[in-house]
C-alpha atoms as a PDB file:
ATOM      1  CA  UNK A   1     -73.180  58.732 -62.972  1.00  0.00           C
ATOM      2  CA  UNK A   2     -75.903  57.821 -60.309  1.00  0.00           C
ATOM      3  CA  UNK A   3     -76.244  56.250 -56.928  1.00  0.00           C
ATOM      4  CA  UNK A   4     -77.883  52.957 -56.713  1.00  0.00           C
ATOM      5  CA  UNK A   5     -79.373  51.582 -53.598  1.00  0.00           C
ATOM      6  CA  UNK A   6     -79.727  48.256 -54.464  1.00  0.00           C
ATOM      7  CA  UNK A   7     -81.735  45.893 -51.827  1.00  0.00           C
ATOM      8  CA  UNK A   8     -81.099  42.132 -52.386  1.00  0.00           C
ATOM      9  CA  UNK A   9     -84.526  40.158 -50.554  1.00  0.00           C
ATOM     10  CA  UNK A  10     -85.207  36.558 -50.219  1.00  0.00           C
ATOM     11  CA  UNK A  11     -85.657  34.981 -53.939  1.00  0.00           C
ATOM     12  CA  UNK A  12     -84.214  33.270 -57.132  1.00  0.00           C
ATOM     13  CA  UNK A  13     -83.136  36.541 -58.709  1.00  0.00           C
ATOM     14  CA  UNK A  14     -80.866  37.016 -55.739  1.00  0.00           C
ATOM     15  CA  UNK A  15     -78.377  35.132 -57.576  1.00  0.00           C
ATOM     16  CA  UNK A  16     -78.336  37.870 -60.397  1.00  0.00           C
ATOM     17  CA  UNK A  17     -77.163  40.632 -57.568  1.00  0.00           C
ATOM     18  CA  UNK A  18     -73.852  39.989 -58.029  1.00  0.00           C
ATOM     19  CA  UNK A  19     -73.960  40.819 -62.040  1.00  0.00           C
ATOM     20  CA  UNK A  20     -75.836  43.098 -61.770  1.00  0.00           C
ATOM     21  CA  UNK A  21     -73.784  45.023 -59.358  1.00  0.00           C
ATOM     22  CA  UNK A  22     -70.409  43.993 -61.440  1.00  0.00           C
ATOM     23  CA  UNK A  23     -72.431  45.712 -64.783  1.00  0.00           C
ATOM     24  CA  UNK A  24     -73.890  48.999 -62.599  1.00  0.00           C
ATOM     25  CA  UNK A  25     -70.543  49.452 -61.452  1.00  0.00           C
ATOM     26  CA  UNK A  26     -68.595  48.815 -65.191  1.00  0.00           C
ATOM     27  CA  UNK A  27     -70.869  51.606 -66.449  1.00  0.00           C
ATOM     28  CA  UNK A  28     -69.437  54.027 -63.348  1.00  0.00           C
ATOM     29  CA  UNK A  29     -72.290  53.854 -61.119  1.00  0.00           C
ATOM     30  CA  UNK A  30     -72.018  53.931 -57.406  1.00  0.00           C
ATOM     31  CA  UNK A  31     -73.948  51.308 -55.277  1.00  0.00           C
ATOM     32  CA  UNK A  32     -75.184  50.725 -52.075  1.00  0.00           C
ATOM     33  CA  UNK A  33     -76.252  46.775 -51.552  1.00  0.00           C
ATOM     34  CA  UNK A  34     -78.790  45.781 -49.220  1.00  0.00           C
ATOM     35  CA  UNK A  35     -79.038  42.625 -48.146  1.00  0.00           C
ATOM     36  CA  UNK A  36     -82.346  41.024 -46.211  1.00  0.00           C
ATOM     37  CA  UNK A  37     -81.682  37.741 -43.962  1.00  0.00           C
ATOM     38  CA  UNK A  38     -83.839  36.155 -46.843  1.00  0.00           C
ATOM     39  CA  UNK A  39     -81.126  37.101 -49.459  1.00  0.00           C
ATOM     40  CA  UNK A  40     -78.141  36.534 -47.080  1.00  0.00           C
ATOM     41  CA  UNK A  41     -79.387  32.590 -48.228  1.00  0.00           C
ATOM     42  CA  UNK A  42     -78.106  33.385 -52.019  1.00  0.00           C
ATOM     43  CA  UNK A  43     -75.763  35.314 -51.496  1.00  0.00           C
ATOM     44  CA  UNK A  44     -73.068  36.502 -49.273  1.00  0.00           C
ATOM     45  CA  UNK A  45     -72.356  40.073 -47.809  1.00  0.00           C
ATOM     46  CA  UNK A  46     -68.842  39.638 -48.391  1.00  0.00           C
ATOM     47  CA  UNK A  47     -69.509  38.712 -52.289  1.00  0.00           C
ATOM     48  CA  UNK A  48     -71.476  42.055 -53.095  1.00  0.00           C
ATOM     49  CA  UNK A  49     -69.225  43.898 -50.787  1.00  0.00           C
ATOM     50  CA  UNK A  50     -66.336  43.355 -53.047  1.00  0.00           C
ATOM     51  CA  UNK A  51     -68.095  43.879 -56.328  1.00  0.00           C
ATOM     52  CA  UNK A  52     -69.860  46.970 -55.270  1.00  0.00           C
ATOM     53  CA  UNK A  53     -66.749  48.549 -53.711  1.00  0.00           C
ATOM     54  CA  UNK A  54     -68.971  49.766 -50.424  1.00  0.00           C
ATOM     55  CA  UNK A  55     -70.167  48.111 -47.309  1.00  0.00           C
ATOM     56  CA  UNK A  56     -73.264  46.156 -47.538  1.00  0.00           C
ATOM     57  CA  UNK A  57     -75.991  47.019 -45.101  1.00  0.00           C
ATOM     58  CA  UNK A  58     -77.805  43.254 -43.767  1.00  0.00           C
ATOM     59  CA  UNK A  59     -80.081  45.131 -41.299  1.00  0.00           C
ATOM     60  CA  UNK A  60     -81.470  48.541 -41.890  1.00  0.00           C
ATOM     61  CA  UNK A  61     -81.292  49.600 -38.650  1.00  0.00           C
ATOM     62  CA  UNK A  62     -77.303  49.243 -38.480  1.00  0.00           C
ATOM     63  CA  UNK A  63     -75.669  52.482 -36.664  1.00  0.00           C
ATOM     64  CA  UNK A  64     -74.314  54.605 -39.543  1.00  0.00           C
ATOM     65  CA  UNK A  65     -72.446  56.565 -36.185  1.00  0.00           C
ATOM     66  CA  UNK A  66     -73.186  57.794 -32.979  1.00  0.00           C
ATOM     67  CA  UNK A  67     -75.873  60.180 -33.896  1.00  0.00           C
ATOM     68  CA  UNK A  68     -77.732  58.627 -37.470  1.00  0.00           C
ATOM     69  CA  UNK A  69     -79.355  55.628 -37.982  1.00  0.00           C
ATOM     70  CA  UNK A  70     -78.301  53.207 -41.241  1.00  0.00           C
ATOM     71  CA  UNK A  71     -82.290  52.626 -42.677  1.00  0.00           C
ATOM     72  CA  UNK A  72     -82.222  56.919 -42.528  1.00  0.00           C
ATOM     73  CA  UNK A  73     -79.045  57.609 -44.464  1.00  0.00           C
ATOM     74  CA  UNK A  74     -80.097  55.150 -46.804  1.00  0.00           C
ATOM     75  CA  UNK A  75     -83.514  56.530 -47.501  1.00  0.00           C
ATOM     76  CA  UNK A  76     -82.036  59.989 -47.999  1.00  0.00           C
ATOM     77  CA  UNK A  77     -79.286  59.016 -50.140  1.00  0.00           C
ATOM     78  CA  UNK A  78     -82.494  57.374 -52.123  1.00  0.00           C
ATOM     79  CA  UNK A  79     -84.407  60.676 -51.902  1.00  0.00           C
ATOM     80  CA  UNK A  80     -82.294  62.410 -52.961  1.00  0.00           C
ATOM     81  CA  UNK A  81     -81.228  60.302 -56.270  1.00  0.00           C
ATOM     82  CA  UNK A  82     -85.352  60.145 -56.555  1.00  0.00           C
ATOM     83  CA  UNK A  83     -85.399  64.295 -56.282  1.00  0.00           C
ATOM     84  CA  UNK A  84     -82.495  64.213 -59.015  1.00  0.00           C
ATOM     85  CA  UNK A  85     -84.222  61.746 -61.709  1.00  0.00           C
ATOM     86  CA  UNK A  86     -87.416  62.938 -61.431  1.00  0.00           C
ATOM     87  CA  UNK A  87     -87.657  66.589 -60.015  1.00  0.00           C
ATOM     88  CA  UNK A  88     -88.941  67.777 -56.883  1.00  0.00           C
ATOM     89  CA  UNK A  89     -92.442  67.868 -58.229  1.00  0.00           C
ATOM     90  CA  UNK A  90     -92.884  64.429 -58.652  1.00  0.00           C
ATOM     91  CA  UNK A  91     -95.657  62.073 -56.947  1.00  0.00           C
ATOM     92  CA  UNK A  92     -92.687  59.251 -56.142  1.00  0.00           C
ATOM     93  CA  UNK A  93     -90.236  62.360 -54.531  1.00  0.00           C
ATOM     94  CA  UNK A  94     -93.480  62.809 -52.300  1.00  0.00           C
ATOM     95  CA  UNK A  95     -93.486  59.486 -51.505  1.00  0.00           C
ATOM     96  CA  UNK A  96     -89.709  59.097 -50.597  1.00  0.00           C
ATOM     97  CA  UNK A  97     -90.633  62.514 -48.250  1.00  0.00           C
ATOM     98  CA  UNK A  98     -93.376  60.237 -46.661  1.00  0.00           C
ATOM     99  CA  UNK A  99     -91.390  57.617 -45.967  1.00  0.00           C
ATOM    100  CA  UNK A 100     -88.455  59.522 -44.484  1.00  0.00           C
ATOM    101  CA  UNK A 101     -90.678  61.607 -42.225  1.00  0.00           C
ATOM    102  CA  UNK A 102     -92.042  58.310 -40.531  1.00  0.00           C
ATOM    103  CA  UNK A 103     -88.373  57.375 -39.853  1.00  0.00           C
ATOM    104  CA  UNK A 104     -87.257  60.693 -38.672  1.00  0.00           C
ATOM    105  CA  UNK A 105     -90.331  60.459 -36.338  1.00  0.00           C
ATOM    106  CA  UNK A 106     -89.118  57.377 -34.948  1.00  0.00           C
ATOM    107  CA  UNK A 107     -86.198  58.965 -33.488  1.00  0.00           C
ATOM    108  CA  UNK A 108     -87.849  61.950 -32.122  1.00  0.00           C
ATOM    109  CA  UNK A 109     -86.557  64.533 -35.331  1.00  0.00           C
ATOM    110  CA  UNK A 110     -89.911  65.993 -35.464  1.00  0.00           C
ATOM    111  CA  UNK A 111     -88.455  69.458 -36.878  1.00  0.00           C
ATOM    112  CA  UNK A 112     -87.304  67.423 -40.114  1.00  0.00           C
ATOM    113  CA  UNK A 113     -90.517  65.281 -40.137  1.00  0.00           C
ATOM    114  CA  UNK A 114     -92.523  68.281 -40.480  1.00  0.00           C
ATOM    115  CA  UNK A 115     -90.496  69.959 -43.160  1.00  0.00           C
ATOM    116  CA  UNK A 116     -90.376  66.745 -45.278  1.00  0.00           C
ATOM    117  CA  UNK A 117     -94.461  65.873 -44.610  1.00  0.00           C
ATOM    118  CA  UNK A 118     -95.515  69.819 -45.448  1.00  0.00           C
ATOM    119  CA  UNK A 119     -93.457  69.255 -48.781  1.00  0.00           C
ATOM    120  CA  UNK A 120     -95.060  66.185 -49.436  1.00  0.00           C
ATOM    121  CA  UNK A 121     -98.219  67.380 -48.491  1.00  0.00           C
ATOM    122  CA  UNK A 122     -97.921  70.289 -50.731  1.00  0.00           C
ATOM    123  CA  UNK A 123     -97.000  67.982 -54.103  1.00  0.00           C
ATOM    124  CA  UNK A 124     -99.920  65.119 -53.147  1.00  0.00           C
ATOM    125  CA  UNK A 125    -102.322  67.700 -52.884  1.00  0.00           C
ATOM    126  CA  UNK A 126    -101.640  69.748 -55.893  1.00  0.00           C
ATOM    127  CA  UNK A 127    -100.569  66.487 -58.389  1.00  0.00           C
ATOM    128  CA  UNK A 128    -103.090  63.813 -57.408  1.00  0.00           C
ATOM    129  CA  UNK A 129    -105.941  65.783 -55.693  1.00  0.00           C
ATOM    130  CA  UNK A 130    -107.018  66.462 -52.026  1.00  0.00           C
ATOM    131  CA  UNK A 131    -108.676  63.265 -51.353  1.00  0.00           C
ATOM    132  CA  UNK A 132    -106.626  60.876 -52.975  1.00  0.00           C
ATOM    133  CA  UNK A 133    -105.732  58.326 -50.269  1.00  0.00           C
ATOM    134  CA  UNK A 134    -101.895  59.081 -50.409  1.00  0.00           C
ATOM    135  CA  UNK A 135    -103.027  63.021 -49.547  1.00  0.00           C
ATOM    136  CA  UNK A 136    -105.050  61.518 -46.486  1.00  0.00           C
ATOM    137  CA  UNK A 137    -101.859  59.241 -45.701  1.00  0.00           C
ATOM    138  CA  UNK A 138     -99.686  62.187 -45.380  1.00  0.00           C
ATOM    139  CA  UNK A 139    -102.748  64.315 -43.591  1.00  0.00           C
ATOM    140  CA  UNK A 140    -102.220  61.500 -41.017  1.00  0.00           C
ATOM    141  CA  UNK A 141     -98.376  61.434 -40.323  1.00  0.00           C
ATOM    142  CA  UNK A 142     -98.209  65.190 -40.381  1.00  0.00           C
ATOM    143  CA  UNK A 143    -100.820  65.228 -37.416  1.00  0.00           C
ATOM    144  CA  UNK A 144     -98.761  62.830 -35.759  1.00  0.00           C
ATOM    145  CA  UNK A 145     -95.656  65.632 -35.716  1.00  0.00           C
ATOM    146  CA  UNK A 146     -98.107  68.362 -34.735  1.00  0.00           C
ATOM    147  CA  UNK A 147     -99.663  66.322 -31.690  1.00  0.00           C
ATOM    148  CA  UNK A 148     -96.052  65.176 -30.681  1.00  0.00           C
ATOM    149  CA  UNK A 149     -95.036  69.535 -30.786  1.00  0.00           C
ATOM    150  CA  UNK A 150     -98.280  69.800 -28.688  1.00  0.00           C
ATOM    151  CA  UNK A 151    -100.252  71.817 -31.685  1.00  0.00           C
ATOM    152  CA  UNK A 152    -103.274  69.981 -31.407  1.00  0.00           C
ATOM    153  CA  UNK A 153    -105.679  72.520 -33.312  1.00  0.00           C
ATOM    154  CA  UNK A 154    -104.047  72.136 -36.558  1.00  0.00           C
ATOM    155  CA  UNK A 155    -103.278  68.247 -35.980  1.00  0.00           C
ATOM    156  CA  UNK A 156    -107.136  67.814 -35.238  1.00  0.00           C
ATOM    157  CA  UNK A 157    -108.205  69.367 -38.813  1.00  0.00           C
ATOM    158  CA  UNK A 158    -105.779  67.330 -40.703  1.00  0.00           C
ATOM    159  CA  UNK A 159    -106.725  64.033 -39.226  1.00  0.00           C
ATOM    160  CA  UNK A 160    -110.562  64.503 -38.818  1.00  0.00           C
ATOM    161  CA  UNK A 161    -110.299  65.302 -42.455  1.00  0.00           C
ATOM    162  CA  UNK A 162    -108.121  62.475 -43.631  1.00  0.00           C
ATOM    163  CA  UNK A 163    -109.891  60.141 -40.842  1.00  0.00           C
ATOM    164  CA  UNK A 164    -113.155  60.980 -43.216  1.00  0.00           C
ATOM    165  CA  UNK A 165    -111.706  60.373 -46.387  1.00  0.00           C
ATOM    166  CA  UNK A 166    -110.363  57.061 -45.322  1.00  0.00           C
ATOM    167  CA  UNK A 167    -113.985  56.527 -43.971  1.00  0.00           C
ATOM    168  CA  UNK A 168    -115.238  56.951 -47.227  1.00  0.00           C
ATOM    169  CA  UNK A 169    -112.581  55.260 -49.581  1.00  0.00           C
ATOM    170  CA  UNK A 170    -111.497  52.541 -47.495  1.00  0.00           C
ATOM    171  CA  UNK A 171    -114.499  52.002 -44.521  1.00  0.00           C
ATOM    172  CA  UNK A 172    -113.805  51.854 -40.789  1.00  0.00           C
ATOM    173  CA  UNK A 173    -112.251  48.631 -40.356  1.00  0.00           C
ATOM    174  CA  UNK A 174    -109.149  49.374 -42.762  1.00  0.00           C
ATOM    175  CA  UNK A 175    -105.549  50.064 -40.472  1.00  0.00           C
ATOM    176  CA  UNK A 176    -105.533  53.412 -42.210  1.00  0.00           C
ATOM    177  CA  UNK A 177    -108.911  54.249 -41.330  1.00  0.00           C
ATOM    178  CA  UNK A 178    -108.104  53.483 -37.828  1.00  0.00           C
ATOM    179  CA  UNK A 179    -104.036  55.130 -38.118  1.00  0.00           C
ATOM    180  CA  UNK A 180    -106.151  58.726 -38.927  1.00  0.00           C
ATOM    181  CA  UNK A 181    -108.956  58.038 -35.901  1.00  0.00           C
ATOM    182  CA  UNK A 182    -106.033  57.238 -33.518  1.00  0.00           C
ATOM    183  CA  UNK A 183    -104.207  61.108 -34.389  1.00  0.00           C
ATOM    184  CA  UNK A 184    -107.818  62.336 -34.035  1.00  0.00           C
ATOM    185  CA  UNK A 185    -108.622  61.192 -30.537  1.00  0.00           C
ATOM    186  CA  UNK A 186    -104.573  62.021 -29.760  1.00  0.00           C
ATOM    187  CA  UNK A 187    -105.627  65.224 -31.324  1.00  0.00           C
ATOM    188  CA  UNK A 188    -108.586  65.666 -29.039  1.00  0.00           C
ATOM    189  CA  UNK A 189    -107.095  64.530 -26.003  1.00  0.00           C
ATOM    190  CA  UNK A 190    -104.631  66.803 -26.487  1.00  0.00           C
ATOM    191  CA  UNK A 191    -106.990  69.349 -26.581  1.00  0.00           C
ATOM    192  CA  UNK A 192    -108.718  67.765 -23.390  1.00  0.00           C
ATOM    193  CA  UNK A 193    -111.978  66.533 -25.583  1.00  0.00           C
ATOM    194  CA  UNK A 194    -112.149  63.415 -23.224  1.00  0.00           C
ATOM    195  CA  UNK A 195    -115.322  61.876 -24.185  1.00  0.00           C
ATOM    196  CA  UNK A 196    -114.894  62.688 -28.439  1.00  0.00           C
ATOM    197  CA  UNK A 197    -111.427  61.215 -27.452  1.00  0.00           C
ATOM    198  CA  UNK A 198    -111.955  57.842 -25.769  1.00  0.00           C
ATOM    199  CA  UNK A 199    -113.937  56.165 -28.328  1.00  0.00           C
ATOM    200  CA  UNK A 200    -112.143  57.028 -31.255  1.00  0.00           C
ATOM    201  CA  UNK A 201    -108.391  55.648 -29.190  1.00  0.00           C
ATOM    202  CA  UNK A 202    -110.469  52.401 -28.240  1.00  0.00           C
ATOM    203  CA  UNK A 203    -111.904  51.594 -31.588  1.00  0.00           C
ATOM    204  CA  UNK A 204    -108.989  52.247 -33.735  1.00  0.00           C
ATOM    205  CA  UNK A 205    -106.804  50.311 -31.372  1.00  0.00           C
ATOM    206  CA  UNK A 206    -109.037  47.302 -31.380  1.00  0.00           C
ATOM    207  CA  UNK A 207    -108.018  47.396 -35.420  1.00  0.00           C
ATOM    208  CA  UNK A 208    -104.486  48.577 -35.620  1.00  0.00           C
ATOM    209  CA  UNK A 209    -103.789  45.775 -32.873  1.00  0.00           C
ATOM    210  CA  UNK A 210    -103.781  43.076 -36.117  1.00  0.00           C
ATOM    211  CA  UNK A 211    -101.692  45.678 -38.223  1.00  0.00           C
ATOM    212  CA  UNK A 212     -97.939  45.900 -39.119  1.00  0.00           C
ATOM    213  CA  UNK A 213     -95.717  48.128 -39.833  1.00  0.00           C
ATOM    214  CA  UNK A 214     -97.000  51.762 -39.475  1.00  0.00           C
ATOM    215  CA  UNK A 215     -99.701  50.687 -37.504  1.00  0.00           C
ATOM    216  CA  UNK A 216     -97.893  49.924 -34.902  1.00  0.00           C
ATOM    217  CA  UNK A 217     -96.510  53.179 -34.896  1.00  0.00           C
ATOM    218  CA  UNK A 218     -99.821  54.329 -34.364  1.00  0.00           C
ATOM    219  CA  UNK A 219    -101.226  51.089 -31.897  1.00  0.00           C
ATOM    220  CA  UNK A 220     -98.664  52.967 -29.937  1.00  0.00           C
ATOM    221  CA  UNK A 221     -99.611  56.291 -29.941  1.00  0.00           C
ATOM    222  CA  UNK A 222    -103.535  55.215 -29.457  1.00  0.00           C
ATOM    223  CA  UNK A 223    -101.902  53.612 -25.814  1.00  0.00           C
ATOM    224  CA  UNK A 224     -99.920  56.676 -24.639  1.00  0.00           C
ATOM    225  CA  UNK A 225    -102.902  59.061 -25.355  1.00  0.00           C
ATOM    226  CA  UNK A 226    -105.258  56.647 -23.676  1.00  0.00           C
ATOM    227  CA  UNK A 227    -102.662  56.520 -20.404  1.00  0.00           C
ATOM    228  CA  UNK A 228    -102.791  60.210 -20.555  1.00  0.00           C
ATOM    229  CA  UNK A 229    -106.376  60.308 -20.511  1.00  0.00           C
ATOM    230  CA  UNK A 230    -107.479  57.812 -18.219  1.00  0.00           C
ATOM    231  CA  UNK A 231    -104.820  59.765 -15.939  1.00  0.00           C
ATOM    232  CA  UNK A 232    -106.471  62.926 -16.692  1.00  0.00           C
ATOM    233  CA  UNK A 233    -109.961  61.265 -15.884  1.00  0.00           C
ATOM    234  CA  UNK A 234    -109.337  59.888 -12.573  1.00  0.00           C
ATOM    235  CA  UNK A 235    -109.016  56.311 -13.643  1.00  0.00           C
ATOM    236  CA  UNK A 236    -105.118  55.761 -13.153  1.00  0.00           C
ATOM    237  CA  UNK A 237    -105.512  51.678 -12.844  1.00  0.00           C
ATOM    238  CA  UNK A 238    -107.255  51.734 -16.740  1.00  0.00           C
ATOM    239  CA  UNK A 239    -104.310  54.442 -17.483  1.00  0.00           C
ATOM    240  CA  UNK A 240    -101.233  52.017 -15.601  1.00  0.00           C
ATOM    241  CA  UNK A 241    -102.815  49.511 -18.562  1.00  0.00           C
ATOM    242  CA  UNK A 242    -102.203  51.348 -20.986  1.00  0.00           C
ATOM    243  CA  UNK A 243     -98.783  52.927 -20.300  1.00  0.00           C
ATOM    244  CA  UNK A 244     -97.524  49.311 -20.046  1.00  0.00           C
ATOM    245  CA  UNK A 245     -98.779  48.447 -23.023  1.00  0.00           C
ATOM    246  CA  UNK A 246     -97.098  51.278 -24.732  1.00  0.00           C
ATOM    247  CA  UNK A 247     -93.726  50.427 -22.952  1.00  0.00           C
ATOM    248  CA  UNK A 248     -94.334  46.927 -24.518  1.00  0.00           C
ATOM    249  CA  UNK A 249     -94.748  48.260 -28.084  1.00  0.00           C
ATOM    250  CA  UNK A 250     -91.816  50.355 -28.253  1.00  0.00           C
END
C-alpha cells in the first residue's frame, strides 16, 4: 500500500481529516498528517494522531533529530511516493526535485541541491521545452548552488538565460524576473563584473523586497552579494548596509 502525506490547512473540510484518515488507513495505507495552525482550529493533533497511528507534524520545521529537519523528511518521503506513482520521468517528480533542492539549500546541502536541480533540470527541459517558465525556474535555483560552490561561469549562463526568458514571459517587474537577475549579478560579482553586477542586485531587490516565500531567499542573496561588492569597491559604509540587512533576513 502507499504513503500518504496528508496536510490538514485552515478550512471547513478540515473536519473530514479525521475520516478520511480512519478510511486511508482501513484500506492499509500509511499516513503522515500535517497539521497548519489554521487547521489546529478544527481539529486536534492528538485526534489525527490516534487515527493515523503516527505523529502529526503542526510546524514543518519541527526537528526530525539532531542532524534533519521535519519539512525535509517530509518532502522526500513525498518524492519519493511521487517518483513511485508516476515514474521518474514525470513533470510533477521534477517538481517535487525543485522543491526539495530549495530546502536542502536552506541548510547549506548544496551537494544534494545540485544533484536533485540537474535531474530536474534534465526532465523540464526535455518534457515541457527549454523556455517553459518552470525550465527557467529551475535555471534559477541551480545557479543559486553553483554561485554558493563559487562556479560562477556556469551559474552566469543559466541565469542570464532564464533571467531572459522570464524577461520575455513574465516582464521585469515579476519576483521571478527579479529571483533570475539577482543569481545574475551574484553570478557576476562573483566573477568580479562590478558595474554589470550592481544594477542588476539593486533593481531586483527593489522588487523581491514585496515578495514571499522564495523571494526572500533570493532578497537575501541580492544583500550578501551587494555587501561583498560594495566591500570589494571601496565603499564598506554602503556594504555594512547591506550585510545587516542580510543578517536581518535570515
Amino acid at each position: 500500500m502507499s504513503r500518504v502525506l496528508l496536510i490538514v490547512g485552515g478550512g471547513i473540510a478540515a473536519y473530514k481529516a479525521a475520516e478520511l484518515i480512519r478510511l486511508l488507513r482501513k484500506e492499509g495505507h500509511e499516513v503522515t498528517p500535517v497539521l497548519t495552525e489554521g487547521g489546529s482550529h478544527f481539529v486536534t493533533p492528538m485526534s489525527l494522531a490516534a487515527l493515523a497511528e503516527s505523529p502529526v507534524y503542526t510546524s514543518l520545521w519541527d526537528l526530525k533529530d539532531e542532524t534533519e529537519m521535519g519539512h525535509i523528511q517530509l518532502s522526500r518521503a513525498a518524492l519519493d511516493t511521487y517518483t513511485r506513482a508516476l515514474g521518474a520521468d514525470h513533470p510533477s517528480v521534477a517538481r517535487g526535485m525543485s522543491n526539495l533542492a530549495m530546502w536542502t539549500m536552506e541548510v547549506n546541502e548544496f551537494g544534494a541541491a545540485e544533484k536533485l536541480l540537474r535531474g530536474a533540470l534534465e526532465v523540464r527541459t526535455r518534457r515541457l521545452g527549454p523556455e517553459h517558465a518552470d525550465t527557467a525556474a529551475t535555471m534559477t535555483l541551480l545557479a543559486g548552488v553553483l554561485i554558493e560552490t563559487g562556479r560562477y561561469d556556469e551559474a552566469l549562463r543559466l541565469a542570464a538565460d532564464a533571467h531572459v526568458l522570464y524577461l520575455k514571459s513574465l516582464g521585469s517587474k515579476h519576483w521571478k524576473t527579479a529571483s533570475a537577475a539577482s543569481a545574475e549579478g551574484a553570478a557576476r560579482a562573483g566573477l568580479q563584473q562590478f558595474e554589470q553586477a550592481e544594477p542588476l542586485l539593486v533593481d531586483s531587490r527593489t522588487v523581491l523586497h514585496s515578495g514571499t516565500g522564495a523571494a526572500t531567499y533570493y532578497l537575501r542573496s541580492s544583500d550578501r552579494w551587494l555587501a561583498r561588492l560594495y566591500q570589494s569597491t571601496g565603499r564598506p559604509e554602503k556594504a555594512a548596509k547591506y550585510l545587516a540587512q542580510a543578517v536581518r533576513s535570515n
